[in-house]
Protein backbone atom coordinates (compact mmCIF):
# COMPACT_ATOMS: atom_id res chain seq x y z
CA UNK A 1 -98.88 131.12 45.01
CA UNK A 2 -96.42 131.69 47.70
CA UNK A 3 -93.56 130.06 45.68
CA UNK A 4 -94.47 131.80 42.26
CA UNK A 5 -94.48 135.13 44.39
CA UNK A 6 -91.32 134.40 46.14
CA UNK A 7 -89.48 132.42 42.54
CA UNK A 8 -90.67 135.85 40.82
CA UNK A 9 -88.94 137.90 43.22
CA UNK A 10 -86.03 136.21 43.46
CA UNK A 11 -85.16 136.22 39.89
CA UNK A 12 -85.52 139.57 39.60
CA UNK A 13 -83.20 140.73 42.60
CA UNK A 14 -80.53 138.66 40.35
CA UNK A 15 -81.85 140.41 37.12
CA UNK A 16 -81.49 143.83 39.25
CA UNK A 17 -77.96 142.59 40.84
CA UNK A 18 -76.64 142.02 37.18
CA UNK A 19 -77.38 145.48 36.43
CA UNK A 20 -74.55 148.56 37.02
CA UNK A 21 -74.90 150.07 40.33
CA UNK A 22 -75.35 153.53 39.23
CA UNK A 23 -76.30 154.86 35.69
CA UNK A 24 -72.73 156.60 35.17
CA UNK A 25 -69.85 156.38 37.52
CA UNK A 26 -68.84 159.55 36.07
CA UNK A 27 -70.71 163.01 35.43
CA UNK A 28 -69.23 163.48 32.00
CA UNK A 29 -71.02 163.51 29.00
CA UNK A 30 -68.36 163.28 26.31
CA UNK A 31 -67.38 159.90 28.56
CA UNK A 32 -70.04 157.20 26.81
CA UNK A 33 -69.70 153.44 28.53
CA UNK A 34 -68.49 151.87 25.31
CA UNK A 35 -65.10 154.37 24.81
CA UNK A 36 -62.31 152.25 24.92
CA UNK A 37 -61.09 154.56 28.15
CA UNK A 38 -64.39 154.91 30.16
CA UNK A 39 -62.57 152.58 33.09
CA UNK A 40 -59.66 154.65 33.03
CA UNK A 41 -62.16 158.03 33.55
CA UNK A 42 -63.91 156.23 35.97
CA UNK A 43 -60.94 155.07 37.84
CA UNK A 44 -59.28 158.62 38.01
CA UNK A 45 -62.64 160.40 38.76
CA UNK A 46 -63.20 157.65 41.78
CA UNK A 47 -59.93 157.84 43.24
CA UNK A 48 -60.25 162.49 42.66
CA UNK A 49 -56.95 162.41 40.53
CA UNK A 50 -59.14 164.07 37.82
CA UNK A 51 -61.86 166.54 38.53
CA UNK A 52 -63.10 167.06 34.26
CA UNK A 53 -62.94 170.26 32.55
CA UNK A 54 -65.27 171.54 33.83
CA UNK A 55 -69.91 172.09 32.42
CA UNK A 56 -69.41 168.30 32.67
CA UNK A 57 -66.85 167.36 30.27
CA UNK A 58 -63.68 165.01 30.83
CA UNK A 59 -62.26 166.55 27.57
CA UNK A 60 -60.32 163.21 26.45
CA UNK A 61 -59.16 164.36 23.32
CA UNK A 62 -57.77 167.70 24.25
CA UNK A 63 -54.13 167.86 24.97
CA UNK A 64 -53.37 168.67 28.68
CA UNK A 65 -51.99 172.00 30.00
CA UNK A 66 -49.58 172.38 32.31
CA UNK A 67 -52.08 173.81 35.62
CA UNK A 68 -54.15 170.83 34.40
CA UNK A 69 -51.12 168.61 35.28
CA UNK A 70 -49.92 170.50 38.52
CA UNK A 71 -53.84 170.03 39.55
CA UNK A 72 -53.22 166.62 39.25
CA UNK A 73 -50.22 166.46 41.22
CA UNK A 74 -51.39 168.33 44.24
CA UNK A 75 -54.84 165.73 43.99
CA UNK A 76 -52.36 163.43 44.83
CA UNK A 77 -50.50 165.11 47.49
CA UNK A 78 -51.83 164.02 50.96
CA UNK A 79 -50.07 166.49 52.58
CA UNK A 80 -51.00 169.53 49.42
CA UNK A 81 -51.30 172.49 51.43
CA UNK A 82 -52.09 176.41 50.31
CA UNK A 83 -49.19 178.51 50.54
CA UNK A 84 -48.97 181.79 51.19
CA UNK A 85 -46.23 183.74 49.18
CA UNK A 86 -46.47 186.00 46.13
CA UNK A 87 -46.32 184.92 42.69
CA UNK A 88 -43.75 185.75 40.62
CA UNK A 89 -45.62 184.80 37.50
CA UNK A 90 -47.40 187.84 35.75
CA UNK A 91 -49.91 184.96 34.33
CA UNK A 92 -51.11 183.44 37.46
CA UNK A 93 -52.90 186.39 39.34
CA UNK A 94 -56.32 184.46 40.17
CA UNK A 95 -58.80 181.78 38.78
CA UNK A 96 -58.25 178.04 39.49
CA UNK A 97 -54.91 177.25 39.58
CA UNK A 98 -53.64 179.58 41.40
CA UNK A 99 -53.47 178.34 44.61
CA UNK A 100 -51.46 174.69 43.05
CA UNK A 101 -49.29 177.06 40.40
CA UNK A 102 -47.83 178.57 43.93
CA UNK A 103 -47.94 175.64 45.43
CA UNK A 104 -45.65 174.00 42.66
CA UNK A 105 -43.39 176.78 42.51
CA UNK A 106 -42.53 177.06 46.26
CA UNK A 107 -41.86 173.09 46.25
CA UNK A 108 -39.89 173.78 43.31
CA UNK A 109 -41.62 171.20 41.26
CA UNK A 110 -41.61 173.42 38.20
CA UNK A 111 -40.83 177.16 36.95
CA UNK A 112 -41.72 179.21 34.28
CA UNK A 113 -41.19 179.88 30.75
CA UNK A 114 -39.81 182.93 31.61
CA UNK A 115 -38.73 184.96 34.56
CA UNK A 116 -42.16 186.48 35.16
CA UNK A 117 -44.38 183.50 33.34
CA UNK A 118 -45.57 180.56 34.40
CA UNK A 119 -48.00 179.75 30.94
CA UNK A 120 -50.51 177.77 32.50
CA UNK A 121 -53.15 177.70 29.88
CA UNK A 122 -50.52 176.46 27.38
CA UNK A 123 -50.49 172.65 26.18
CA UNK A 124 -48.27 170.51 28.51
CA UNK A 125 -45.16 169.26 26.72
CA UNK A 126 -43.23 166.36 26.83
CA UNK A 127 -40.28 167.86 28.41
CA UNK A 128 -42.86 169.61 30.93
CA UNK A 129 -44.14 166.77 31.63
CA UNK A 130 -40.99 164.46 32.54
CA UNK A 131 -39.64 167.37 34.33
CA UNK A 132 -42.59 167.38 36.34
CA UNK A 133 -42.79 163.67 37.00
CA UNK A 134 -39.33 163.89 38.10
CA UNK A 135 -39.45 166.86 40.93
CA UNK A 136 -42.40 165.09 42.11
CA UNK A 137 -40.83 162.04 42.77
CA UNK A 138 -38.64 163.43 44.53
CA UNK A 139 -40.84 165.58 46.64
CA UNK A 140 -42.90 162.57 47.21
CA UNK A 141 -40.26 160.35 48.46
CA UNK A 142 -41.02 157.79 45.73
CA UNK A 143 -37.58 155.66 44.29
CA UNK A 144 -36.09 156.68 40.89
CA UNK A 145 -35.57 153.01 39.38
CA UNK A 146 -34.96 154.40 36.01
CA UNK A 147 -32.21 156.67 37.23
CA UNK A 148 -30.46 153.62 38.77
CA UNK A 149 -30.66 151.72 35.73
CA UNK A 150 -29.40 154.67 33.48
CA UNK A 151 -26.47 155.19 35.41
CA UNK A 152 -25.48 151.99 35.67
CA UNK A 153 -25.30 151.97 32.06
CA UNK A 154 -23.22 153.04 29.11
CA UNK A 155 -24.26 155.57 26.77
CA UNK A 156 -23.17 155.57 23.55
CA UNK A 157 -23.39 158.93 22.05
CA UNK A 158 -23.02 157.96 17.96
CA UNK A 159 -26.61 155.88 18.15
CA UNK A 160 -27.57 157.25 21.50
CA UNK A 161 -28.83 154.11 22.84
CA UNK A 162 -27.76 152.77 26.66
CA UNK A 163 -26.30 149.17 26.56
């Protein structure tokens, strides 16, 4: 009876073991387990590059805006730190990205469409979003090997390819 008991037992801690830790590794709910990106969600949610959209949505299929991306960067800042000057963006007065909008600005990471506006609710382009990769390297410290490739190159202005 013993054996049974303990042969029972046994195969189900390695039924148990086989199964997921945790129901969802993520709180979102238009995140299912079979999307072809749920380990990508899960990775950025884990690692607090990527907070959602908030009421428990990842939002996958929206395009990104360009506080969502500056969010980003400061979640990936280990020294990100409030700052304390005033905005010179008419746009940015309160709400949640605030605080990383200034933060941006006085690291000089990015500017704003205008004099006086930053546009933070509007969809991240591409150019926004290379110029942003860019001043963050820097700021980071992190090595440029594309620009030392590029201008080592040639550019040939009638195709516009680099050889």
């Amino acid at each position: 009876m013993k054996k049974r008991l303990f042969s029972l037992l046994l195969a189900l801690l390695l039924c148990v073991g086989a199964l997921p830790l945790s129901a969802a590794a993520h709180p979102f709910s238009d995140v299912k387990r079979g999307d072809w990106y749920n380990e990508a969600v899960e990775y950025v949610y884990d690692e607090v590059i990527f907070g959602g959209t908030g009421n428990g949505r990842f939002s996958p299929n929206s395009a990104m805006t360009r506080a969502q991306l500056v969010q980003v960067l400061a979640n990936n800042t280990s020294n990100y730190a409030r700052v304390s000057i005033s905005t010179p963006f008419r746009d940015v007065k309160s709400g949640w990205s605030y605080d990383v909008v200034l933060w941006a600005y006085d690291n000089e990471l990015v500017s704003g469409t205008s004099v006086n506006r930053f546009s933070h609710d509007s969809n991240l382009t591409r150019a926004d979003l290379v110029t942003l990769l860019y001043q963050y390297s820097k700021l980071s410290g992190a090595p440029l090997p594309i620009r030392n490739a590029l201008e080592n190159r040639t550019y040939a202005p009638r195709t516009g390819a680099c050889y």
